[in-house]
Protein backbone atom coordinates (compact mmCIF):
# COMPACT_ATOMS: atom_id res chain seq x y z
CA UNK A 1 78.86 87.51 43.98
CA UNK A 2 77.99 84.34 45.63
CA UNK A 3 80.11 80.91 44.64
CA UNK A 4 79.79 77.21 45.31
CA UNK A 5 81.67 74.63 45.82
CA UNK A 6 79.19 71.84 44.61
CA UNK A 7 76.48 73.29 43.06
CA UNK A 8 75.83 70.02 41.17
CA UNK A 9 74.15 69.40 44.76
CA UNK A 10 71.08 71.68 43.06
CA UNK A 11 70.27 69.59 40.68
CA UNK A 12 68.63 67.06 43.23
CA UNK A 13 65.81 70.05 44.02
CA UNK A 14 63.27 68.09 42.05
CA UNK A 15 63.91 64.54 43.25
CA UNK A 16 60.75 64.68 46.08
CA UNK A 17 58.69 64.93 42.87
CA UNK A 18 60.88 62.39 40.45
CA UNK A 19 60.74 59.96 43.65
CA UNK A 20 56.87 60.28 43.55
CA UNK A 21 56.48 59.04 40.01
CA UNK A 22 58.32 55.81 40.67
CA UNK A 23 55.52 53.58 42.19
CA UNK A 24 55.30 49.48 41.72
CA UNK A 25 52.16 47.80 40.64
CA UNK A 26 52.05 47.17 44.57
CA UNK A 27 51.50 50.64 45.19
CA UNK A 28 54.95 50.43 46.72
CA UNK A 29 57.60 53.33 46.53
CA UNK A 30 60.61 51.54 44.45
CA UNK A 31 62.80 54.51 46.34
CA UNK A 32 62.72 54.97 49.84
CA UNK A 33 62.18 58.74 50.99
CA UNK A 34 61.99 60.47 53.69
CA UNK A 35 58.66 60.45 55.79
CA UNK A 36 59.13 63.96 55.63
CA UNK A 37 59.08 64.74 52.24
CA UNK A 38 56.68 61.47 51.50
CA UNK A 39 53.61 63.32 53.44
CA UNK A 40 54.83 66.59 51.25
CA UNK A 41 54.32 64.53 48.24
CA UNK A 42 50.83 63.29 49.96
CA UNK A 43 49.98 66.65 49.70
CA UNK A 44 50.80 67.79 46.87
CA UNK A 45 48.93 64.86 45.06
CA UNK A 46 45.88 65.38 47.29
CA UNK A 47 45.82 68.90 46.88
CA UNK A 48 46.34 69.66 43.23
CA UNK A 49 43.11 71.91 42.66
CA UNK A 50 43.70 73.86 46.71
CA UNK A 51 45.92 76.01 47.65
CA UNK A 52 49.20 74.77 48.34
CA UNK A 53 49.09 74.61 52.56
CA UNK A 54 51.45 76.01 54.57
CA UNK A 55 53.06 73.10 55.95
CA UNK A 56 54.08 72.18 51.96
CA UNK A 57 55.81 75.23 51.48
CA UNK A 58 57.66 75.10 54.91
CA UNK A 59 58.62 71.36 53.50
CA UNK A 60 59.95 72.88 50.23
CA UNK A 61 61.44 75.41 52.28
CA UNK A 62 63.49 73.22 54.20
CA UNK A 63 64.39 70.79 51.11
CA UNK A 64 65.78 73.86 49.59
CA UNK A 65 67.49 75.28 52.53
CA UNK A 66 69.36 71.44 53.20
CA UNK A 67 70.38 71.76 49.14
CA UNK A 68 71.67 75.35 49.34
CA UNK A 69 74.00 74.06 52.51
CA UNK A 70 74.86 71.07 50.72
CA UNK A 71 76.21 73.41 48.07
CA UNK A 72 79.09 74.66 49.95
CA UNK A 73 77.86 78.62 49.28
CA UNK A 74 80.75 80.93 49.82
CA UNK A 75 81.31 84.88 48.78
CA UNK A 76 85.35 86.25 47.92
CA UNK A 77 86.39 88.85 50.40
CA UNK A 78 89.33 90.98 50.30
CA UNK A 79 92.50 89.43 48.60
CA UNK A 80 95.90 89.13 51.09
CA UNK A 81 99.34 88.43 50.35
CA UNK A 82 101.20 86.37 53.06
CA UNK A 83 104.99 86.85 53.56
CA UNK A 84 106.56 84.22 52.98
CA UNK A 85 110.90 83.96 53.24
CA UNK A 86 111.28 80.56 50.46
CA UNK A 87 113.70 79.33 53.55
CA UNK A 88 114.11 76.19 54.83
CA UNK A 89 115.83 75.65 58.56
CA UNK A 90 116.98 72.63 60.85
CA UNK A 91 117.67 73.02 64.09
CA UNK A 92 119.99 70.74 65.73
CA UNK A 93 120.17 71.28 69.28
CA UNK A 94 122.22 68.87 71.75
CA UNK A 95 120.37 66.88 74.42
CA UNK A 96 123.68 64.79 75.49
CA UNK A 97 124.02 64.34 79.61
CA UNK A 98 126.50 67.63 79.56
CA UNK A 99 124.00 69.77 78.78
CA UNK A 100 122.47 69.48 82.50
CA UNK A 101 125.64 71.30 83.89
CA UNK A 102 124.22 74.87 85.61
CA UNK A 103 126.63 76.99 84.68
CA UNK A 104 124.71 79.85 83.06
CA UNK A 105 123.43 82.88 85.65
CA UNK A 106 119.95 84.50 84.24
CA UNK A 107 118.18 87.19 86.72
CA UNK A 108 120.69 85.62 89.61
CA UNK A 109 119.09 82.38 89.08
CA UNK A 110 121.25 79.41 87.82
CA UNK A 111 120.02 77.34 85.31
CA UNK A 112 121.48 73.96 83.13
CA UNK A 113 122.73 74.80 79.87
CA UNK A 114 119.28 73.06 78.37
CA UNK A 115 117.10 75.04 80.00
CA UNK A 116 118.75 77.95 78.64
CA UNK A 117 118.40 77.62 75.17
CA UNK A 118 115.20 76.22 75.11
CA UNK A 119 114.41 80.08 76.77
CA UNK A 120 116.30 81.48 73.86
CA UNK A 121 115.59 78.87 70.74
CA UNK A 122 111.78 79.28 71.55
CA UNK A 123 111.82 82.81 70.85
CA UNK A 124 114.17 82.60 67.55
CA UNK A 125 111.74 80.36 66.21
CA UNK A 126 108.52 82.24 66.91
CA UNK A 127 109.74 84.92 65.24
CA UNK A 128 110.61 83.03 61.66
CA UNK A 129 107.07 83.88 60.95
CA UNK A 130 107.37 82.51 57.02
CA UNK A 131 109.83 79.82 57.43
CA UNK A 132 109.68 75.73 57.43
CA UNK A 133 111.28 75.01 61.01
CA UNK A 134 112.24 71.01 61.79
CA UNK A 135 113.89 70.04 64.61
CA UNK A 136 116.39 67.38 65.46
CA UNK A 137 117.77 66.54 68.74
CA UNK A 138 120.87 64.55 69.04
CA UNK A 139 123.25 62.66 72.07
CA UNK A 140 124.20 59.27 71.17
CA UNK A 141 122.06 59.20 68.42
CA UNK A 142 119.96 61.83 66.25
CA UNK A 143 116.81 61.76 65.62
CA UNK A 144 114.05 64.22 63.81
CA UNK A 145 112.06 65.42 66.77
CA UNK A 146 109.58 68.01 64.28
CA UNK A 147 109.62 67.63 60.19
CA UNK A 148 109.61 70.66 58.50
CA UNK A 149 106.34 72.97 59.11
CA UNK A 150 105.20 76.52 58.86
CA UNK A 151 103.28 75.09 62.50
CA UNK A 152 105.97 77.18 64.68
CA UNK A 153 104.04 76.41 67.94
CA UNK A 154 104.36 72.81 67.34
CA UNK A 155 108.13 73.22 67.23
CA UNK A 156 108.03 75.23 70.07
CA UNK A 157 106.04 72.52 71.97
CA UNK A 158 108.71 69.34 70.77
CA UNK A 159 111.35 71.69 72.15
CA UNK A 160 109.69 72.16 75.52
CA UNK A 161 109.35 68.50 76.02
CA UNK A 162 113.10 67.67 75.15
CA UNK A 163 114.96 66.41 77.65
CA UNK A 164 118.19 65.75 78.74
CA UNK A 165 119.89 62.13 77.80
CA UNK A 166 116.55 61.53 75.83
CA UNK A 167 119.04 60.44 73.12
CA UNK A 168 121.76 59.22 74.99
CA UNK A 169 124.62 60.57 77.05
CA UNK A 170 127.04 61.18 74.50
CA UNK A 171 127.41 63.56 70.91
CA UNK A 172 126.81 62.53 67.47
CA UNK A 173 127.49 65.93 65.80
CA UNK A 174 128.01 64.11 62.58
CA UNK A 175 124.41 62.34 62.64
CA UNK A 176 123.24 65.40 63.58
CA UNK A 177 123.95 67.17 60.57
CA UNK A 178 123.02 64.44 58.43
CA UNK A 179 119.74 63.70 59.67
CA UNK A 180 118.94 67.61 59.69
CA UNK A 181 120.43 67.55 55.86
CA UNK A 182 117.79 64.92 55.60
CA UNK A 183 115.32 67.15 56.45
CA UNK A 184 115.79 69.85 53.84
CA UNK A 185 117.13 67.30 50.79
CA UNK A 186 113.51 67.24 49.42
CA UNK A 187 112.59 70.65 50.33
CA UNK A 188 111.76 73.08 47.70
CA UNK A 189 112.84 75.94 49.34
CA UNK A 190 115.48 78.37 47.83
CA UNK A 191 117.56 78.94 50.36
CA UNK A 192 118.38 76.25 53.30
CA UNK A 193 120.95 76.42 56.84
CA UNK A 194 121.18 74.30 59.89
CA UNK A 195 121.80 75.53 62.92
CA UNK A 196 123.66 73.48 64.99
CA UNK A 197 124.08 73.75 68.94
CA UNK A 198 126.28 71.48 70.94
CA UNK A 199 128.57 71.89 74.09
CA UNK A 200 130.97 68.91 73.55
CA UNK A 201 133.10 67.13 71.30
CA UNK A 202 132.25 64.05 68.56
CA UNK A 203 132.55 61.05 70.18
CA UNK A 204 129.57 58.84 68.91
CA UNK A 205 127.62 58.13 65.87
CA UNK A 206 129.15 56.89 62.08
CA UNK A 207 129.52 60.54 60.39
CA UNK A 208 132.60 62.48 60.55
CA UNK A 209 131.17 66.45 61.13
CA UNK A 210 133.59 67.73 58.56
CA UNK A 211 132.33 65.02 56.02
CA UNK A 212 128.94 65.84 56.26
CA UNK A 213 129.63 69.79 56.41
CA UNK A 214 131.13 68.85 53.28
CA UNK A 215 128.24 66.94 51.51
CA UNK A 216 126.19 70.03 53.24
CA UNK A 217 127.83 72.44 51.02
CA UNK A 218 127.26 70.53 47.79
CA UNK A 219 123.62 70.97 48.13
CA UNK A 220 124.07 75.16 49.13
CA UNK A 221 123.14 74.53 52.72
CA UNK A 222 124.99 76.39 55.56
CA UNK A 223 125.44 75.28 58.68
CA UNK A 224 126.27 78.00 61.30
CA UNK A 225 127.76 76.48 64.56
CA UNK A 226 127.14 77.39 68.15
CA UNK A 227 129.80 76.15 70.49
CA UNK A 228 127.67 77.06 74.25
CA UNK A 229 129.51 76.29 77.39
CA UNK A 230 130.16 78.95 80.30
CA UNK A 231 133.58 80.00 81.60
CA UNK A 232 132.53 81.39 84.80
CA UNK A 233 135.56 80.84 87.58
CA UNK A 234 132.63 81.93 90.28
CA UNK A 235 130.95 78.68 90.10
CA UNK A 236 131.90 76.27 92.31
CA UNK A 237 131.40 72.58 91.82
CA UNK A 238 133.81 71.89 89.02
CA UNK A 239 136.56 70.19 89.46
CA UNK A 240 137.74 71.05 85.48
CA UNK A 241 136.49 73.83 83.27
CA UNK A 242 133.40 73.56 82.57
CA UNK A 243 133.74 73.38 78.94
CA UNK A 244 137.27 71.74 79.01
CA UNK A 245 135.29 69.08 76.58
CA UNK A 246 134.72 71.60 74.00
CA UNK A 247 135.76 70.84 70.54
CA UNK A 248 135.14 74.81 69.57
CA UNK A 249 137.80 73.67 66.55
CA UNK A 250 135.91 70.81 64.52
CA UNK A 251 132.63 73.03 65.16
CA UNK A 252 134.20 76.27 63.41
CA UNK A 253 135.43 73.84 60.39
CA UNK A 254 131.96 72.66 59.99
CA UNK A 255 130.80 76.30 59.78
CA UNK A 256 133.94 77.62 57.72
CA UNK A 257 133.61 74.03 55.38
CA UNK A 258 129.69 74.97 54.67
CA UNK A 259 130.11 78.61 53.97
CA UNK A 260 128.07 79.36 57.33
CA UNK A 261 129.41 81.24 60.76
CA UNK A 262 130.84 80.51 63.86
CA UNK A 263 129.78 81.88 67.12
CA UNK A 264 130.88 81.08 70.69
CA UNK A 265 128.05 81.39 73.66
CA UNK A 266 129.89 81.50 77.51
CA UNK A 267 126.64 83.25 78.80
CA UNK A 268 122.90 83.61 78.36
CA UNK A 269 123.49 87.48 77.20
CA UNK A 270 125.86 85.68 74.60
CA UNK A 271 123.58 82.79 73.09
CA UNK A 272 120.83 85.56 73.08
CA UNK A 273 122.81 87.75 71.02
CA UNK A 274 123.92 84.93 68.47
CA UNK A 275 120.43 83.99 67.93
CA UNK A 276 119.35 87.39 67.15
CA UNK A 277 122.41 87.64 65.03
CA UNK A 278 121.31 84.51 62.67
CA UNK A 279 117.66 85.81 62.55
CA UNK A 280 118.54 88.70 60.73
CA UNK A 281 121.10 87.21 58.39
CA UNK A 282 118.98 83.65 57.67
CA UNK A 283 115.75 86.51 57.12
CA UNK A 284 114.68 87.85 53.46
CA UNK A 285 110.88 89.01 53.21
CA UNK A 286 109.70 87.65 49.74
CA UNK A 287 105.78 87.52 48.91
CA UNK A 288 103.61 84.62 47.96
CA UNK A 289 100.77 84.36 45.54
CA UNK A 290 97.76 86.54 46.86
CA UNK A 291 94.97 84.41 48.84
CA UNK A 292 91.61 85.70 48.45
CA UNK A 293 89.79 85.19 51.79
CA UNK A 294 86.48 83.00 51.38
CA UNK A 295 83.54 84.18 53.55
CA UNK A 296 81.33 80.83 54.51
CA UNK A 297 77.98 81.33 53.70
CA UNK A 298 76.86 77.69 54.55
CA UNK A 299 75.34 79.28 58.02
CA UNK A 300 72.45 81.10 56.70
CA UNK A 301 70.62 78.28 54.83
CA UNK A 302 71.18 75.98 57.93
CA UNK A 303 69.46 78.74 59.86
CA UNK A 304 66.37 78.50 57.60
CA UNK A 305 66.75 75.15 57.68
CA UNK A 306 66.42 75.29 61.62
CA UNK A 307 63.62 77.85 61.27
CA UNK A 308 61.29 75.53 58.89
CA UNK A 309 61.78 72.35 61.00
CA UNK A 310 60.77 74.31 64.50
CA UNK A 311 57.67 75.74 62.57
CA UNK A 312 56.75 72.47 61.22
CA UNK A 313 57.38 71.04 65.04
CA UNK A 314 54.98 73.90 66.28
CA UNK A 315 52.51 72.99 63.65
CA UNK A 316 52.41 69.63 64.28
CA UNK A 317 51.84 70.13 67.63
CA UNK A 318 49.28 72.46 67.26
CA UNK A 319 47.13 70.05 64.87
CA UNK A 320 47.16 67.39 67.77
């Protein structure tokens, strides 16, 4: 069964005609048409006791054809149902100057903390196939790098391009967390969590973590914390512990405050593992409304359309 979209655009099928009935004492047409369709008008007047000739018909042809496109012609296909999980997630991830330290060892190669999760975060968010992924980077300030979106590769892409200090040399954990509660306030979704990355303490921006944890769990979102720093003695080049700024305390009360988990990351075998950890418990398969797949049909008028205009070329080329 064959639908359209505007199949009021039918009704204009007889206009050539109506148009030729509109004529001014002055033998001038009151509505401009088409030169086209004018000599097919030319002809049909002249010809009213012959046969119609072949170049009217190809003329009709072609009116008809541009109509049936303009209708927007399209057949149902099979019907699908699209999983969908009703979830909502922000992603904080820290972008503050100590997240350039290379302290984390992948394949022998040593890598800055940054480069490591952006390995690791871009393949926990391709696979939330389903979910509404923003992101928000924070330093010294916060700010919404992606708004919510089903576009996954898009998020993927603002991740890539992150870089480090982009928002400062310091940590606003608190802004963080606001600005990704932001995010998911006016989200319908039934379930909502942040996850929240950082390698250093609080020590810029106007919200207290705890405070906004707290505001966090009034509207039923969790916030599950990832404290990332390595504690490998091999390295050399530190004069302190490399995550001797680590406030692993106020990021476990933000987790424990917002009814969401904790989770420590000293190596890339660790962060790896907490990310596949979250996936399954932030995942529950629910189905949306079934989408019935629409097969265009526009094509096959154009086609004809194409067809009568290169016989009516060849004609008129033949009559000269």
């Amino acid at each position: 069964m064959i639908h359209m979209d505007w199949p009021w655009a039918l009704l204009l099928l007889p206009l050539p005609l109506l148009a030729g009935l509109y004529k001014k004492p002055n033998n001038h047409s009151s509505i401009r048409i088409p030169t086209v369709l004018e000599k097919a008008l030319n002809n049909v007047r002249t010809q009213k006791h012959e046969s119609v000739n072949t170049r009217s018909i190809l003329l009709w042809l072609a009116w008809i054809a541009l109509l049936g496109s303009l209708s927007q012609p399209w057949q149902p296909g099979n019907t699908v149902v699209q999983p969908v999980s009703g979830r909502a997630i922000a992603i904080a991830i820290d972008v503050s100057g100590s997240m350039e330290r290379n302290d984390f060892i992948l394949n022998g190669e040593t890598l800055d903390r940054l480069s490591v999760v952006k390995k690791i975060a871009t393949q926990f968010i391709s696979k939330r196939q389903g979910d509404r992924i923003s992101l928000v980077l924070y330093g010294k300030e916060a700010f919404i790098a992606s708004p919510l979106t089903f576009d996954l590769a898009s998020v993927n892409n603002v991740l890539q391009s992150a870089g480090i200090g982009m928002a400062g040399r310091s940590t606003a954990i608190g802004d963080a967390i606001g600005l990704s509660i932001q995010t998911l306030t006016s989200d319908p979704a039934s379930q909502k969590a942040i996850i929240l990355l950082s390698d250093g303490t609080n020590n810029a921006g106007s919200v207290e973590p705890e405070s906004a944890a707290s505001f966090a769990k009034t509207l039923d979102i969790r916030i599950h914390t990832i404290a990332l720093g390595s504690e490998d003695k091999e390295l050399s080049g530190y004069k302190l512990a490399q995550s001797a700024d680590l406030d692993e305390a106020t990021l476990m009360a933000i987790a424990e405050e917002s009814s969401g988990r904790f989770y420590r990351a000293k190596s890339y075998d660790d962060l790896n593992d907490i990310y596949a950890a979250i996936d399954s418990l932030e995942r529950v398969e629910v189905n949306a409304p079934p989408v019935i797949l629409r097969h265009d049909l526009r094509h096959w008028p154009l086609y004809c359309l194409l067809l009568c205009l290169t016989l009516l070329s060849y004609q008129h080329r033949a009559r000269q």
